[in-house]
N, C-alpha and C. Protein backbone atom coordinates (compact mmCIF):
# COMPACT_ATOMS: atom_id res chain seq x y z
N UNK A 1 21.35 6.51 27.16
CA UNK A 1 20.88 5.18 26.81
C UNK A 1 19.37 5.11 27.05
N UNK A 2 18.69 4.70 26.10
CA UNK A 2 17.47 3.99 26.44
C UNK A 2 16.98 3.24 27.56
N UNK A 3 15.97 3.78 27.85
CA UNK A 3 15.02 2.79 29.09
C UNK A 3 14.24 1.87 28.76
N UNK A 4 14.89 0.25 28.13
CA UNK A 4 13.98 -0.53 27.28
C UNK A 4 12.83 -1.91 28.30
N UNK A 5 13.23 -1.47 29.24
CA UNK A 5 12.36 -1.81 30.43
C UNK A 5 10.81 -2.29 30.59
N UNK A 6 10.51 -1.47 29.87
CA UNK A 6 8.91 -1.42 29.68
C UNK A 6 8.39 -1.94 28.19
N UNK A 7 9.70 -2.09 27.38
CA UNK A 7 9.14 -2.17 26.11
C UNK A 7 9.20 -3.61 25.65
N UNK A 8 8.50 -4.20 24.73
CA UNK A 8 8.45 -5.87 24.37
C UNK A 8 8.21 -5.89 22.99
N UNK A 9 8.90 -7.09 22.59
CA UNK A 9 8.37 -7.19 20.93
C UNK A 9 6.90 -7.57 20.93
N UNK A 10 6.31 -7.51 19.98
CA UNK A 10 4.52 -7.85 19.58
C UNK A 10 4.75 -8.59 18.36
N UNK A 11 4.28 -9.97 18.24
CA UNK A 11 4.05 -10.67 17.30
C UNK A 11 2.50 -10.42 16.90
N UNK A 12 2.13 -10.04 15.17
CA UNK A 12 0.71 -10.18 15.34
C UNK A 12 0.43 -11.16 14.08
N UNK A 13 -0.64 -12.04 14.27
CA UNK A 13 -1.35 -12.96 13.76
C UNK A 13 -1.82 -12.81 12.31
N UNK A 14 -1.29 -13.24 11.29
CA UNK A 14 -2.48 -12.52 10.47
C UNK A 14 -3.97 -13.19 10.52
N UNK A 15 -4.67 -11.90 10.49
CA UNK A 15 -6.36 -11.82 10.46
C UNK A 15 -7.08 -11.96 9.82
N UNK A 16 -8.28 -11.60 9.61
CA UNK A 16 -9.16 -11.61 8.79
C UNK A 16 -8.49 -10.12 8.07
N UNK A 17 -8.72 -10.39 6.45
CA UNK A 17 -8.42 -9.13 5.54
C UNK A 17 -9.88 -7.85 6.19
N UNK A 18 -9.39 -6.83 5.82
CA UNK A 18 -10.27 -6.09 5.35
C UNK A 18 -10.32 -4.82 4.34
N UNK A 19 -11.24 -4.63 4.06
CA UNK A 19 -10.89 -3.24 2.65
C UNK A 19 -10.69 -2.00 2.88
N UNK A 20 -9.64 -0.94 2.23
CA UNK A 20 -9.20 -0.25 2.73
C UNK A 20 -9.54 1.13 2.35
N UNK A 21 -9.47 2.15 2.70
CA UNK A 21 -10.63 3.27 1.77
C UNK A 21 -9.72 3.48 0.61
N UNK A 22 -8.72 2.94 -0.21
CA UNK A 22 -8.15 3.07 -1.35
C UNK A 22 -9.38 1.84 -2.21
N UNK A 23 -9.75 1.04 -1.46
CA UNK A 23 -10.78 0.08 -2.01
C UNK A 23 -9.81 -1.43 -2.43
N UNK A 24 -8.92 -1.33 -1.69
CA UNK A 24 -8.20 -2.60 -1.34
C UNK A 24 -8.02 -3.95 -0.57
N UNK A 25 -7.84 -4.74 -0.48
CA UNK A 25 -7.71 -5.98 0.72
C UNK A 25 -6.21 -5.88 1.03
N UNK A 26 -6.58 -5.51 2.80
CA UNK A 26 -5.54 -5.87 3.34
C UNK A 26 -5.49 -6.76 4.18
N UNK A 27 -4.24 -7.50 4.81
CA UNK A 27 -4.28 -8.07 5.87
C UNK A 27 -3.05 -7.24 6.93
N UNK A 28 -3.50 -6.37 8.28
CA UNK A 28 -2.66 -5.66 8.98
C UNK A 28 -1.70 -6.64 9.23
N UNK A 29 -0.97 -5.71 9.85
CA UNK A 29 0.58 -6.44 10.19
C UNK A 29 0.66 -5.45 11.72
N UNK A 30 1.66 -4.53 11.48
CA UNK A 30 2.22 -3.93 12.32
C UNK A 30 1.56 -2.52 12.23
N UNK A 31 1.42 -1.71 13.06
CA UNK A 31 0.73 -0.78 13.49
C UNK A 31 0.69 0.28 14.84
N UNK A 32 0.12 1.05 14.83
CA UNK A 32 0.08 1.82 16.09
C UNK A 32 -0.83 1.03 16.68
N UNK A 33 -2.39 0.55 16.26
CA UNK A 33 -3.29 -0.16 16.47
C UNK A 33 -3.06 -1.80 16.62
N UNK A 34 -2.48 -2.30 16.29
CA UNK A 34 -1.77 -3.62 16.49
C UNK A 34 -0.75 -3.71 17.49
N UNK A 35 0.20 -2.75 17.16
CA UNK A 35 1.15 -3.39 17.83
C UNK A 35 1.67 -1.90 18.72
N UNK A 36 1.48 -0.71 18.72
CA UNK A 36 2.00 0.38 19.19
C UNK A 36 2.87 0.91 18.64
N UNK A 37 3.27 0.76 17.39
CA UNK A 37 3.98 1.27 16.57
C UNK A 37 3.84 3.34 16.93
N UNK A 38 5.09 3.60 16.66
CA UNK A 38 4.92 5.08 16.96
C UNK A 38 5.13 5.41 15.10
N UNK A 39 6.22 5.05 14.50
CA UNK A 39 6.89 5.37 13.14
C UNK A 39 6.36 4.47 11.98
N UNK A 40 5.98 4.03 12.05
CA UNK A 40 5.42 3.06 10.71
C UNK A 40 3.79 2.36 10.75
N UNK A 41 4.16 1.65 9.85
CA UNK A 41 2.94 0.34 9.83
C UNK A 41 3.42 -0.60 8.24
N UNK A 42 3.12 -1.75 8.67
CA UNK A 42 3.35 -2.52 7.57
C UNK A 42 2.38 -4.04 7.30
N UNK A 43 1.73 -3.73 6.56
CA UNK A 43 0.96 -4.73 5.52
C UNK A 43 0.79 -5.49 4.54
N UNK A 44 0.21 -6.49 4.82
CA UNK A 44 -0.13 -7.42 2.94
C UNK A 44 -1.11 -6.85 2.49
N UNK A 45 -1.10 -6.67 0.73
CA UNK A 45 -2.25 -5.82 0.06
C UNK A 45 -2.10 -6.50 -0.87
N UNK A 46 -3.95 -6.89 -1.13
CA UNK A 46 -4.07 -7.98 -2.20
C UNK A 46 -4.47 -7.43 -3.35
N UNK A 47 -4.25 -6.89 -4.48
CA UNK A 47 -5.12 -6.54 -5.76
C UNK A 47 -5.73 -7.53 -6.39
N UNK A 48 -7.10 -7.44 -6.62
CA UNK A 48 -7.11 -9.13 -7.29
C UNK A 48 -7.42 -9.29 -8.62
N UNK A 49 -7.76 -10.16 -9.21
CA UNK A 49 -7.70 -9.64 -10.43
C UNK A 49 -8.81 -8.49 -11.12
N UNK A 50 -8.14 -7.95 -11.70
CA UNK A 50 -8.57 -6.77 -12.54
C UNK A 50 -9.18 -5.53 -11.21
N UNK A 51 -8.62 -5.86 -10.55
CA UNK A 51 -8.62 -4.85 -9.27
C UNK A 51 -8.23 -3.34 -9.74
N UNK A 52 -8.75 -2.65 -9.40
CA UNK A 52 -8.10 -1.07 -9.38
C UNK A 52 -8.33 -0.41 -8.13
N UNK A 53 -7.09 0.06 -7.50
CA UNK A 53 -7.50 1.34 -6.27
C UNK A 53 -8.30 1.77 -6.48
N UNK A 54 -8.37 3.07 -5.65
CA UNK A 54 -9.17 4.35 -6.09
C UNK A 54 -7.72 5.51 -5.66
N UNK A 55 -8.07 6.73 -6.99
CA UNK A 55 -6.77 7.24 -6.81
C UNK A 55 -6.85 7.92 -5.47
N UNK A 56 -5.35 8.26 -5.43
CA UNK A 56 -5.30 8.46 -3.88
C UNK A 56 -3.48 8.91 -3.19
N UNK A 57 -3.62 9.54 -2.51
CA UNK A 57 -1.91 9.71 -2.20
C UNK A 57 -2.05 9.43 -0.41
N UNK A 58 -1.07 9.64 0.16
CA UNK A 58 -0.70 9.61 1.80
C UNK A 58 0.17 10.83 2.25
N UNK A 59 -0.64 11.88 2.78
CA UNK A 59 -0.67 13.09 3.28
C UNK A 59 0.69 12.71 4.30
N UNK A 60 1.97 13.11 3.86
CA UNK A 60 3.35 13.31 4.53
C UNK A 60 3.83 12.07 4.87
N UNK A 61 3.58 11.11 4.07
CA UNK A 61 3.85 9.77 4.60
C UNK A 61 4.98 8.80 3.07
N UNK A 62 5.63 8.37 3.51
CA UNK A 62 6.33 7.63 2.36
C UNK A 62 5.86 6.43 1.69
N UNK A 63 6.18 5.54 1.26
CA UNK A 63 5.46 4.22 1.10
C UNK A 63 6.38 3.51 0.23
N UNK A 64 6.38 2.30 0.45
CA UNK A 64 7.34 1.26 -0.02
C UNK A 64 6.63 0.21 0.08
N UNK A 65 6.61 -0.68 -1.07
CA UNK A 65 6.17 -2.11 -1.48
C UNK A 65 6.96 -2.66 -1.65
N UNK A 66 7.07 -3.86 -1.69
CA UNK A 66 7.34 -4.88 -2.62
C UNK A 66 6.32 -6.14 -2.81
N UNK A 67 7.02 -6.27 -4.04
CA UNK A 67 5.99 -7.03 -5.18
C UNK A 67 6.33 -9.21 -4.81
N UNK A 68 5.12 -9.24 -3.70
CA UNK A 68 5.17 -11.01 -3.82
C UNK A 68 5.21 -11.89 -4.93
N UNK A 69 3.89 -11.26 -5.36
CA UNK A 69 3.86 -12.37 -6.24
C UNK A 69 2.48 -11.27 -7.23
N UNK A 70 2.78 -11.98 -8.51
CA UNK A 70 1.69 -11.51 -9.89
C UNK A 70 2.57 -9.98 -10.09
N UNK A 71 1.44 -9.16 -10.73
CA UNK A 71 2.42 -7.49 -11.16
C UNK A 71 1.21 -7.19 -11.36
N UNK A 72 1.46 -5.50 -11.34
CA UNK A 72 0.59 -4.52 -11.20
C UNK A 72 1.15 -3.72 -11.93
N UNK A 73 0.07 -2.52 -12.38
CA UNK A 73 0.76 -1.17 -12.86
C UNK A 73 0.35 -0.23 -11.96
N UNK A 74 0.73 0.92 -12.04
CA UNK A 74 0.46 1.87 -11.62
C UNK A 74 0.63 2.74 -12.13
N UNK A 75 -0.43 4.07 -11.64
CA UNK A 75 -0.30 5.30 -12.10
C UNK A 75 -0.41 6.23 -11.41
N UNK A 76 0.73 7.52 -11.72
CA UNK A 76 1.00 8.17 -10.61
C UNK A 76 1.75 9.79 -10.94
N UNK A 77 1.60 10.58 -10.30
CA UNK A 77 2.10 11.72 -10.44
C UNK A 77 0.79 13.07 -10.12
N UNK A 78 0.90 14.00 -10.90
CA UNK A 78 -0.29 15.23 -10.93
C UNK A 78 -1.06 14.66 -12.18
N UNK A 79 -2.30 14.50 -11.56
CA UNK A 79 -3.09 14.30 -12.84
C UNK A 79 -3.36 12.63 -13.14
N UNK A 80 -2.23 12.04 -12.71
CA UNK A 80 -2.34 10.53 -12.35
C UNK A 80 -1.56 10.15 -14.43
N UNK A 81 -0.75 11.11 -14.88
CA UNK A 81 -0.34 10.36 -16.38
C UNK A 81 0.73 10.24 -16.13
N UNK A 82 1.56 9.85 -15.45
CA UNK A 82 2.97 8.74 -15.58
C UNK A 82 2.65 7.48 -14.89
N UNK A 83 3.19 6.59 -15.61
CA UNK A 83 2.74 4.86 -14.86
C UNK A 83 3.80 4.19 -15.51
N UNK A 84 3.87 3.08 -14.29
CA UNK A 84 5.00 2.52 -14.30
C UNK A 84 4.59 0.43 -13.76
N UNK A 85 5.08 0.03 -14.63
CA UNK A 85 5.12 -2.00 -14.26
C UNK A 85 5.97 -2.13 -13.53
N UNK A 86 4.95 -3.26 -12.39
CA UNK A 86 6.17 -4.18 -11.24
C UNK A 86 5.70 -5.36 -11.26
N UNK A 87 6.65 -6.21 -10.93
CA UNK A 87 6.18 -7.10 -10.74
C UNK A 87 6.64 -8.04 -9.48
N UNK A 88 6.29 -9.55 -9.09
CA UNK A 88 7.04 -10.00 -8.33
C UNK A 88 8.68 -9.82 -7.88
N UNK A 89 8.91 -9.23 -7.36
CA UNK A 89 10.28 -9.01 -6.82
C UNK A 89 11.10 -7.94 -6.88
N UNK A 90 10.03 -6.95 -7.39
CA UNK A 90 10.44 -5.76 -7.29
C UNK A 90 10.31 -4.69 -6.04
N UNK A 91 10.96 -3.94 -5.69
CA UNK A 91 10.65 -2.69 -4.61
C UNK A 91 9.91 -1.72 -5.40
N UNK A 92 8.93 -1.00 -4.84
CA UNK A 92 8.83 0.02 -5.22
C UNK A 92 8.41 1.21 -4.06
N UNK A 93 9.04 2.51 -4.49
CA UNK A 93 9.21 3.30 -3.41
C UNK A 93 8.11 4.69 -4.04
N UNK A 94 7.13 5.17 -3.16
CA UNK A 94 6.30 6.29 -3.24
C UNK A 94 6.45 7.03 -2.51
N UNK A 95 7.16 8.37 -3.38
CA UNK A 95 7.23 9.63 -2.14
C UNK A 95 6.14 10.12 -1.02
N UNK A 96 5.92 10.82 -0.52
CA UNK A 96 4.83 11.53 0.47
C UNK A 96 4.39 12.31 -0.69
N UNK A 97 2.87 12.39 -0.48
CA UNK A 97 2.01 13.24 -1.51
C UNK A 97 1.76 12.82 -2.45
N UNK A 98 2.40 12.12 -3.38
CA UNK A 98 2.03 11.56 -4.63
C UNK A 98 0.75 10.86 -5.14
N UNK A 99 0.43 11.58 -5.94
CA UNK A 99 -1.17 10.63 -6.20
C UNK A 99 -0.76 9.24 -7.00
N UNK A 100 -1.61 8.49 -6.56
CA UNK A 100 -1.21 7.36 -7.58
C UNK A 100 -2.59 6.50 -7.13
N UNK A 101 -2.41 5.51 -8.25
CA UNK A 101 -3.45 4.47 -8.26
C UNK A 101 -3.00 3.28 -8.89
N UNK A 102 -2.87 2.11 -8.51
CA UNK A 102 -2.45 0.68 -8.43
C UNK A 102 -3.43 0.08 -9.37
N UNK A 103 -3.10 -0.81 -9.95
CA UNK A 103 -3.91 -1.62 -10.81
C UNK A 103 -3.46 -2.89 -11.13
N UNK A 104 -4.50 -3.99 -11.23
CA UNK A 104 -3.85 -5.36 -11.50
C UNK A 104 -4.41 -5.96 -12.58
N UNK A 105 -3.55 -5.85 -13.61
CA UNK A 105 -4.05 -6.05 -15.13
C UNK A 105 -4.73 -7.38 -15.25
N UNK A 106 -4.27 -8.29 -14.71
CA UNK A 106 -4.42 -10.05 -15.31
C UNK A 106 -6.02 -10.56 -14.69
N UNK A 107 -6.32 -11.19 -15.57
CA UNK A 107 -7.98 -11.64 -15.23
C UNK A 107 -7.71 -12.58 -14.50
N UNK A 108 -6.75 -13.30 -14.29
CA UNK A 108 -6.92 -14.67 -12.88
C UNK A 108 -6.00 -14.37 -12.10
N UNK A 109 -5.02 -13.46 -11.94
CA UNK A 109 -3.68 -13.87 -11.25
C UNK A 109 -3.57 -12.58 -10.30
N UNK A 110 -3.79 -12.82 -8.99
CA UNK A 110 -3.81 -11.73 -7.86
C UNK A 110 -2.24 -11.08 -7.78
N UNK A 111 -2.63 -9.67 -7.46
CA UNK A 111 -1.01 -9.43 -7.35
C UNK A 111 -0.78 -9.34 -5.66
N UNK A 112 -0.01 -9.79 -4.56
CA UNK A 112 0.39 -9.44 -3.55
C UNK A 112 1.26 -8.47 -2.98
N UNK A 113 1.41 -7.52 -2.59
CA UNK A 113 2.95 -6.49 -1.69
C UNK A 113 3.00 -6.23 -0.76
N UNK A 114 3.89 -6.47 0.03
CA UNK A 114 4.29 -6.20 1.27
C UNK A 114 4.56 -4.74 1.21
N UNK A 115 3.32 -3.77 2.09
CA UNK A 115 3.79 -2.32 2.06
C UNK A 115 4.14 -1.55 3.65
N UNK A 116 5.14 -0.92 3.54
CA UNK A 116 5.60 -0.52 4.62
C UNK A 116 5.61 1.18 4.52
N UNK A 117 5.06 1.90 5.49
CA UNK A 117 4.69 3.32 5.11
C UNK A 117 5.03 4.23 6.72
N UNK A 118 5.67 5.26 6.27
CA UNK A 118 6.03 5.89 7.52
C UNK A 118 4.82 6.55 8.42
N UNK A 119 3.77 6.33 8.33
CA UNK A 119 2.61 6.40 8.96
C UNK A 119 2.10 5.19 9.95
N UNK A 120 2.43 5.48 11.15
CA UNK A 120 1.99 4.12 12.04
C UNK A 120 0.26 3.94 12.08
N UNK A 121 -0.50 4.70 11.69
CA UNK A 121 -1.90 4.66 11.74
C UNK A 121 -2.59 3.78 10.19
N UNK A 122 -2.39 3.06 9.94
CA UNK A 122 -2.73 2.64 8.67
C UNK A 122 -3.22 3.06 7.83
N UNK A 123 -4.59 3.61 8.01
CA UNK A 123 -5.29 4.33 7.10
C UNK A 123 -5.71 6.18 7.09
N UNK A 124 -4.58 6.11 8.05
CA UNK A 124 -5.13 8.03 8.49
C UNK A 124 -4.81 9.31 7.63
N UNK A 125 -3.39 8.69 6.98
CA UNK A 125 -2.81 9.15 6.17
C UNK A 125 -3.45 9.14 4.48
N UNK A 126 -4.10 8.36 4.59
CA UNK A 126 -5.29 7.98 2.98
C UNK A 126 -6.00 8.98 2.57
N UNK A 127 -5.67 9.80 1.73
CA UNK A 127 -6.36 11.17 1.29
C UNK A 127 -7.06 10.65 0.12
N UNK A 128 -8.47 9.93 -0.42
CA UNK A 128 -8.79 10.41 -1.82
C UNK A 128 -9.02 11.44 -2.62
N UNK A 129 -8.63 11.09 -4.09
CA UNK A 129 -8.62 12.15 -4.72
C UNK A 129 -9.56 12.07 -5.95
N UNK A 130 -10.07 13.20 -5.97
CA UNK A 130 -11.37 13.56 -7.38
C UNK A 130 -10.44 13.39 -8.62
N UNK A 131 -9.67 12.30 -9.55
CA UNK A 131 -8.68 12.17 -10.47
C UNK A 131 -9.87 11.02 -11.02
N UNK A 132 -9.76 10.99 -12.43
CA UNK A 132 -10.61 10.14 -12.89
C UNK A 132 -9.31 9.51 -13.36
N UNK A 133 -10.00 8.25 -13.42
CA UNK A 133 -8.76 6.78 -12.97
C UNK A 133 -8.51 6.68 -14.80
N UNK A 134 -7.25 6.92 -15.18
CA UNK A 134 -7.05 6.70 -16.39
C UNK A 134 -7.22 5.61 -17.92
N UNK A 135 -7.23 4.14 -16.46
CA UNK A 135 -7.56 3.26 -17.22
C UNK A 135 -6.25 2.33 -17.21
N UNK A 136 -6.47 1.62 -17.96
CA UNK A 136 -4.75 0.35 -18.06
C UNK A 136 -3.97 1.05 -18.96
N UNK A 137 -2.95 0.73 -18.92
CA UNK A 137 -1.70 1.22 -18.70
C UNK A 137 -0.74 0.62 -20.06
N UNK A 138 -0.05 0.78 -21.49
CA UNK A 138 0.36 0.02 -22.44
C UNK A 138 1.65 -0.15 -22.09
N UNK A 139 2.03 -1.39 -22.59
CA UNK A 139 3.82 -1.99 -22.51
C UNK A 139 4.24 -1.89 -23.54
C-alpha cells in the first residue's frame, strides 16, 4: 500500500497566459512546475484567429486535446502532408514523435483545447522542426 501521508491535492489558479515555443498561448494548469506532477501536465491552448503553430512534435511524449470551443486543422505526419479538422467537442489524440502543426482557419473565432500530455514538464518535451508549414488545409 501506498504512503499517502505526505501527499496533498494542489489546486492551481488560472494565470496570466503565456507563449509557448510552438508559438502558442497558454494558460498552465497542472504540472511538475505547478503542481509536482511526476506523469503529466495539462493545459488551456488558445489559437487565435488565423493563428498557426510552428511545426513541431514532443520527443516520447503523447498528447491529447480536446476541442472547447471554435476548430482548427492540423497537419501532421513526416513531412507535415496528412491533416485532419476538429472542432469543438472533439478528442484528439497525438502519438509521441509526430510532427504536426495546428492551425486556426477563421478570421474572428479563437479556437480553445484542453491538452493533456504525458510529459509533466510542459515545454521540455517541444522539439522544433525545420518543416516548412504547408499552409491551410481544404474540406
Amino acid at each position: 500500500m501506498n504512503d499517502t501521508s505526505q501527499q496533498a491535492c494542489v489546486i492551481i489558479h488560472r494565470g496570466e497566459p503565456h507563449r509557448g515555443k510552438q508559438a502558442l498561448q497558454y494558460f498552465e494548469g497542472v504540472s511538475s512546475e505547478t503542481a509536482g506532477s511526476k506523469g503529466l501536465c495539462m493545459h488551456l491552448v488558445t489559437i487565435p484567429p488565423e493563428g498557426r503553430a510552428k511545426p513541431h512534435l514532443h520527443r516520447s511524449h503523447e498528447s491529447a486535446v480536446y476541442v472547447l470551443s471554435g476548430e482548427a486543422g492540423m497537419w501532421y505526419g513526416d513531412g507535415l502532408h496528412e491533416h485532419a479538422w476538429m472542432k469543438a467537442g472533439d478528442f484528439v489524440y497525438i502519438p509521441a514523435n509526430l510532427p504536426h502543426l495546428p492551425y486556426n482557419p477563421s478570421s474572428t473565432v479563437p479556437c480553445v483545447g484542453l491538452i493533456a500530455r504525458t510529459d509533466p514538464d510542459e515545454q521540455e518535451s517541444v522539439t522544433l522542426l525545420e518543416i516548412a508549414d504547408p499552409g491551410i488545409g481544404q474540406r
